[in-house]
Protein backbone atom coordinates (compact mmCIF):
# COMPACT_ATOMS: atom_id res chain seq x y z
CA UNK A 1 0.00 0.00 0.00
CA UNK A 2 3.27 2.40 0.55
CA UNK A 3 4.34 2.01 -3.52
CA UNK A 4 0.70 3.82 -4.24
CA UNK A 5 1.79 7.02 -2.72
CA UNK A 6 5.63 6.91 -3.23
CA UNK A 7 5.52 5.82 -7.20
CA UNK A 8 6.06 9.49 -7.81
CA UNK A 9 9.32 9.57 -6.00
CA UNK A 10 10.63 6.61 -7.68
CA UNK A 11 9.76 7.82 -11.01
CA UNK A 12 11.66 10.96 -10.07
CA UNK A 13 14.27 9.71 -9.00
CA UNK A 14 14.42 7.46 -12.48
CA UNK A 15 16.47 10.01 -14.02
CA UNK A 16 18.69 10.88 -11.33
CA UNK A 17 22.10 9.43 -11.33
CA UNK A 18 22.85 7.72 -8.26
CA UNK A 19 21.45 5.78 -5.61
CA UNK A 20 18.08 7.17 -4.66
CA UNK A 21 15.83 4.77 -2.76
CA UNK A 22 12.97 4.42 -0.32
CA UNK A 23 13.83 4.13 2.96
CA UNK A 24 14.15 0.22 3.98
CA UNK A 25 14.88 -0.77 0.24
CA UNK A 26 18.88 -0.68 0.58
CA UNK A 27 21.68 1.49 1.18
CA UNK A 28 22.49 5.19 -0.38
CA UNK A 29 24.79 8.06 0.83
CA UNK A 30 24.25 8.92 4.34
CA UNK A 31 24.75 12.75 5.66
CA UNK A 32 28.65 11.37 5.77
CA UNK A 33 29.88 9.82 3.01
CA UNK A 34 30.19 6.03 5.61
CA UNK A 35 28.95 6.40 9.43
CA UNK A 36 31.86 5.13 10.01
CA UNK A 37 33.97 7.68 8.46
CA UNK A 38 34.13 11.83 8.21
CA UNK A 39 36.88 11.55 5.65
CA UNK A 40 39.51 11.99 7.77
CA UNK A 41 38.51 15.35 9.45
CA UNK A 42 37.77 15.22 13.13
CA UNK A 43 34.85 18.00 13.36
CA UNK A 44 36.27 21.00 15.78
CA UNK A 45 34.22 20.73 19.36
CA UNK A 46 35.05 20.29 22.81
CA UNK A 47 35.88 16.81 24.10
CA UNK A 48 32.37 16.36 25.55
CA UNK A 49 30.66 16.81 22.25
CA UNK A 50 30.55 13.52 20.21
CA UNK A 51 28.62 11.93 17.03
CA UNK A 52 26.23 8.87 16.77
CA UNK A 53 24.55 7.92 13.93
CA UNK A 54 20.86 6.01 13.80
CA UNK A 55 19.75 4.31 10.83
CA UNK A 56 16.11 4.24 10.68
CA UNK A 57 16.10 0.94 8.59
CA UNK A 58 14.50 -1.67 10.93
CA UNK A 59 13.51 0.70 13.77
CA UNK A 60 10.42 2.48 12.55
CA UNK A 61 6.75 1.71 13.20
CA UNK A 62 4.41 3.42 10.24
CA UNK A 63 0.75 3.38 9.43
CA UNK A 64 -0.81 4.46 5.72
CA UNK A 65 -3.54 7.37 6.19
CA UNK A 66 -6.30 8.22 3.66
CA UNK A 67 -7.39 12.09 4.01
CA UNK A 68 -11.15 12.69 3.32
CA UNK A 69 -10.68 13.74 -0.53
CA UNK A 70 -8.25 10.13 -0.61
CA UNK A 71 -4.84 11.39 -0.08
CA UNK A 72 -2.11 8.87 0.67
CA UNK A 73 0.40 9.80 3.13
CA UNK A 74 2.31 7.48 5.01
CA UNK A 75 3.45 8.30 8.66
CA UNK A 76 6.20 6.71 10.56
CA UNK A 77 7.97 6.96 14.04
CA UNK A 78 11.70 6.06 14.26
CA UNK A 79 13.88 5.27 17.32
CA UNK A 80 17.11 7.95 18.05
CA UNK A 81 18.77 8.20 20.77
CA UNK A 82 18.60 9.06 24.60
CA UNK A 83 14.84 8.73 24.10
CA UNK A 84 14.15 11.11 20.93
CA UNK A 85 12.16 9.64 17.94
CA UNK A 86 12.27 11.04 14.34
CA UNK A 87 8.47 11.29 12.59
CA UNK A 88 8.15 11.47 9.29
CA UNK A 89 5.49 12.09 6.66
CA UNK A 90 5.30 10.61 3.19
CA UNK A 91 2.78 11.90 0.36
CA UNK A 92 2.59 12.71 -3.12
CA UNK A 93 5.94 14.85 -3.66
CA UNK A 94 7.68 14.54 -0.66
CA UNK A 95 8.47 13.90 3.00
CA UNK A 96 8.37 16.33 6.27
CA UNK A 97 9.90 15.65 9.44
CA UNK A 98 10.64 16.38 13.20
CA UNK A 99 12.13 14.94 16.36
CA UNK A 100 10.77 14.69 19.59
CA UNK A 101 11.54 13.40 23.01
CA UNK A 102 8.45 12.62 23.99
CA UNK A 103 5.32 10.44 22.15
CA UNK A 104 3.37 12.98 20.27
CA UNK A 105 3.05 11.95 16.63
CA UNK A 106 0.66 14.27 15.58
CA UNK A 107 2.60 17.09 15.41
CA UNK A 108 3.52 18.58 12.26
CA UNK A 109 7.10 18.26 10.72
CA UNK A 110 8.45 20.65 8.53
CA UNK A 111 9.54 19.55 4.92
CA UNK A 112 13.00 18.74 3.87
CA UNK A 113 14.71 20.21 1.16
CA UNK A 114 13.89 23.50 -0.20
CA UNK A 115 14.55 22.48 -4.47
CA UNK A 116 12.94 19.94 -5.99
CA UNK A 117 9.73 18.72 -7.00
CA UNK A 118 10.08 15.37 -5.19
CA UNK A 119 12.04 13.95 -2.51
CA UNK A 120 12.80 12.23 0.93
CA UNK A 121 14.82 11.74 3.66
CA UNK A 122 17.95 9.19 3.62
CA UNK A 123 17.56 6.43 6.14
CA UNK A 124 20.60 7.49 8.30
CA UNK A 125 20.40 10.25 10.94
CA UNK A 126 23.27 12.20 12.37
CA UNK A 127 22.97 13.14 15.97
CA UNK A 128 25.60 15.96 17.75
CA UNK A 129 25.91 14.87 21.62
CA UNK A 130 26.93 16.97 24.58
CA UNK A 131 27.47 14.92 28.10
CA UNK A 132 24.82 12.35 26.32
CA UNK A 133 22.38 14.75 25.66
CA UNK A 134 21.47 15.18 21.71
CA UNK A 135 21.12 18.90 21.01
CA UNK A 136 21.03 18.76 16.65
CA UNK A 137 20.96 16.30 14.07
CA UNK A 138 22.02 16.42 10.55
CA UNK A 139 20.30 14.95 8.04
CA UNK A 140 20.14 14.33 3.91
CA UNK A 141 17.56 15.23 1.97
CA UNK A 142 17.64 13.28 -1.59
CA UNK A 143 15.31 15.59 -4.16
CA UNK A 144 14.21 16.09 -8.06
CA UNK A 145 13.42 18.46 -9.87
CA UNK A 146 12.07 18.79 -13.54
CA UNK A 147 11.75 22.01 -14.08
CA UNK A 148 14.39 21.95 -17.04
CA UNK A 149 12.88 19.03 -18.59
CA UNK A 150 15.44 16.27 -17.72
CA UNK A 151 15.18 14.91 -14.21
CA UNK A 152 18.16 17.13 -11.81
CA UNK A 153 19.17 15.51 -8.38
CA UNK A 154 19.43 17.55 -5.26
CA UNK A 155 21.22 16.99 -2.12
CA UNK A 156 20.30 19.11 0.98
CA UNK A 157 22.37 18.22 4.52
CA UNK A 158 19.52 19.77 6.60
CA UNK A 159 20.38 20.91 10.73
CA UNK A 160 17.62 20.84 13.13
CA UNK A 161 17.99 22.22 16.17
CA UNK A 162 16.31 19.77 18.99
CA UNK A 163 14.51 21.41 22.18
CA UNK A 164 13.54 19.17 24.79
CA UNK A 165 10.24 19.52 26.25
CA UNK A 166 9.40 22.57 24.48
CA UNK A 167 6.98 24.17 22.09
CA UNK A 168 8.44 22.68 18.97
CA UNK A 169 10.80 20.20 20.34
CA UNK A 170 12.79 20.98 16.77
CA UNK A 171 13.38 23.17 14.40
CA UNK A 172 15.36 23.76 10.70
CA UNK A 173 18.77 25.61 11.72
CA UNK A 174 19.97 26.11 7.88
CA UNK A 175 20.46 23.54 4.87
CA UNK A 176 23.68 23.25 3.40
CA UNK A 177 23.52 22.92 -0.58
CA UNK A 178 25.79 19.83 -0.96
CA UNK A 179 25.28 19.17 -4.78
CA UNK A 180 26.57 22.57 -5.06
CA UNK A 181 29.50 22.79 -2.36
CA UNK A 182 32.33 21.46 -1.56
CA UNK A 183 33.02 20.03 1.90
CA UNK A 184 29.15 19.77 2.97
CA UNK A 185 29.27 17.29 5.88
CA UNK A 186 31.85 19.63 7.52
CA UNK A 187 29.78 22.92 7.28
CA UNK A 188 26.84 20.80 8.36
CA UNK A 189 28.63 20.15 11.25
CA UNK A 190 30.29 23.56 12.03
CA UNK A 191 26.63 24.62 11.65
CA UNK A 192 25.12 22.61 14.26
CA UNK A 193 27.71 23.50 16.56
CA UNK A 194 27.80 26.83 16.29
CA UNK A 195 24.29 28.06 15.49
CA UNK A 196 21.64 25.27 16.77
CA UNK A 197 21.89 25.83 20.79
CA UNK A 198 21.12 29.47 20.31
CA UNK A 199 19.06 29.50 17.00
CA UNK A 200 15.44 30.80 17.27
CA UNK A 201 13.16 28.86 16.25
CA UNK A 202 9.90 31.16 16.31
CA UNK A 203 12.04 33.21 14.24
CA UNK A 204 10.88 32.11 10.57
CA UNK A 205 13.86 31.77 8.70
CA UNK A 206 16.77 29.18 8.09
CA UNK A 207 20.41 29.70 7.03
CA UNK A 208 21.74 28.99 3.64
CA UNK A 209 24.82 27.48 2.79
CA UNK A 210 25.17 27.18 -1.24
CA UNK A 211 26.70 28.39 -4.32
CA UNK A 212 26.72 32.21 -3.54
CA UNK A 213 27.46 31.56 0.01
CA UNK A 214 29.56 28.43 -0.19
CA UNK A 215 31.22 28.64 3.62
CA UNK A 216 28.84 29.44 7.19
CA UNK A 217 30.78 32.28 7.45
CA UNK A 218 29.90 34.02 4.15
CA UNK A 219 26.50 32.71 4.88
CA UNK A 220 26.01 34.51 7.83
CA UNK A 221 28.31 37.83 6.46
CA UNK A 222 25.43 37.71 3.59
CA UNK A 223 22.46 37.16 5.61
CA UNK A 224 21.93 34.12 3.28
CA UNK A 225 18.35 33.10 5.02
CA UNK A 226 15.41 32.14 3.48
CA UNK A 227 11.59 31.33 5.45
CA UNK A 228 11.80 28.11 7.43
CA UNK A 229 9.63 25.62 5.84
């Protein structure tokens, strides 16, 4: 009953050179390049801070929902760590997400990445830890787009911000364009370290890191923003 709903993505995603694939359905670039390895460069934090990585292959529960006028969406509820679970929603073009440390699935995610006409999350999650305690994640959005006739991949590395206990328990810190600059996972990284514990997010906008502001710094020296999603 999934395929109904997702057939769009897979068609999209036709054209796209690469791995692109449902979650569950096999393996594809993570928000590193391995899990197991940053390509040599140890991310600059204090001792305390460290990564983990969750792959939501084999951990989710999901349900299919049919809206009144008979849209498909699919909803699902992974495991993380220290007690936070990623939710996700599947329709017709695309997935949204958020992360939450407590059970409340009915809360609205916000989508992932801001080109493309269709797209979805990658299976594996990156979580930044401080004395145990997650405070961001990092995580790739896979997208389409065929707006120039043939079918154009996009990759998004996406930082949320995570707020425990509050009023939303997460939030988009900034995307980081990596189809269009180099050294992605590392500015992902540098951003959730250095903007997610104070970002604000009732503040309605999101960093950008791309082509005309390829480094956090120039992003912020440009006010490259755009509205949170």
């Amino acid at each position: 009953m999934k395929q109904m709903f997702v057939s769009a993505l897979v068609v999209a995603a036709a054209g796209v050179a690469g791995l692109y694939v449902m979650p569950g359905n096999g393996p594809a670039e993570g928000p590193a390049d391995n899990p197991d390895d940053t390509g040599g460069v140890t991310p600059a934090a204090a001792p305390e801070t460290r990564l983990s990585y969750t792959d939501e292959r084999g951990v989710c529960t999901g349900e299919e929902l049919v809206s009144e006028d008979e849209r498909v969406s699919y909803v699902e509820a992974c495991d993380g760590v220290a007690g936070w679970r990623w939710y996700a929603e599947a329709s017709e073009h695309g997935q949204t997400s958020r992360f939450s440390d407590r059970n409340d699935p009915d809360v609205g995610g916000q989508y992932g990445g801001y080109l493309g006409n269709f797209g979805q999350f990658h299976t594996v999650i990156e979580w930044r830890l401080a004395d145990g305690a997650p405070y961001a994640t990092i995580h790739r959005y896979i997208s389409a787009t065929f707006e120039t006739g043939d079918a154009v991949r996009q990759e998004t590395l996406i930082v949320t911000a995570l707020r425990p206990g509050g009023s939303p328990t997460s939030c988009h810190v900034g995307f980081v364009d990596a189809t269009a600059v180099s050294g992605a996972n590392e500015i992902a990284l540098e951003m959730a370290d250095r903007l997610a514990a104070d970002h604000d997010c009732g503040g309605g906008t999101v960093w950008v890191v791309d082509a005309a502001s390829p480094s956090l710094d120039q992003a912020i020296a440009n006010g490259s923003t755009r509205p949170a999603n």
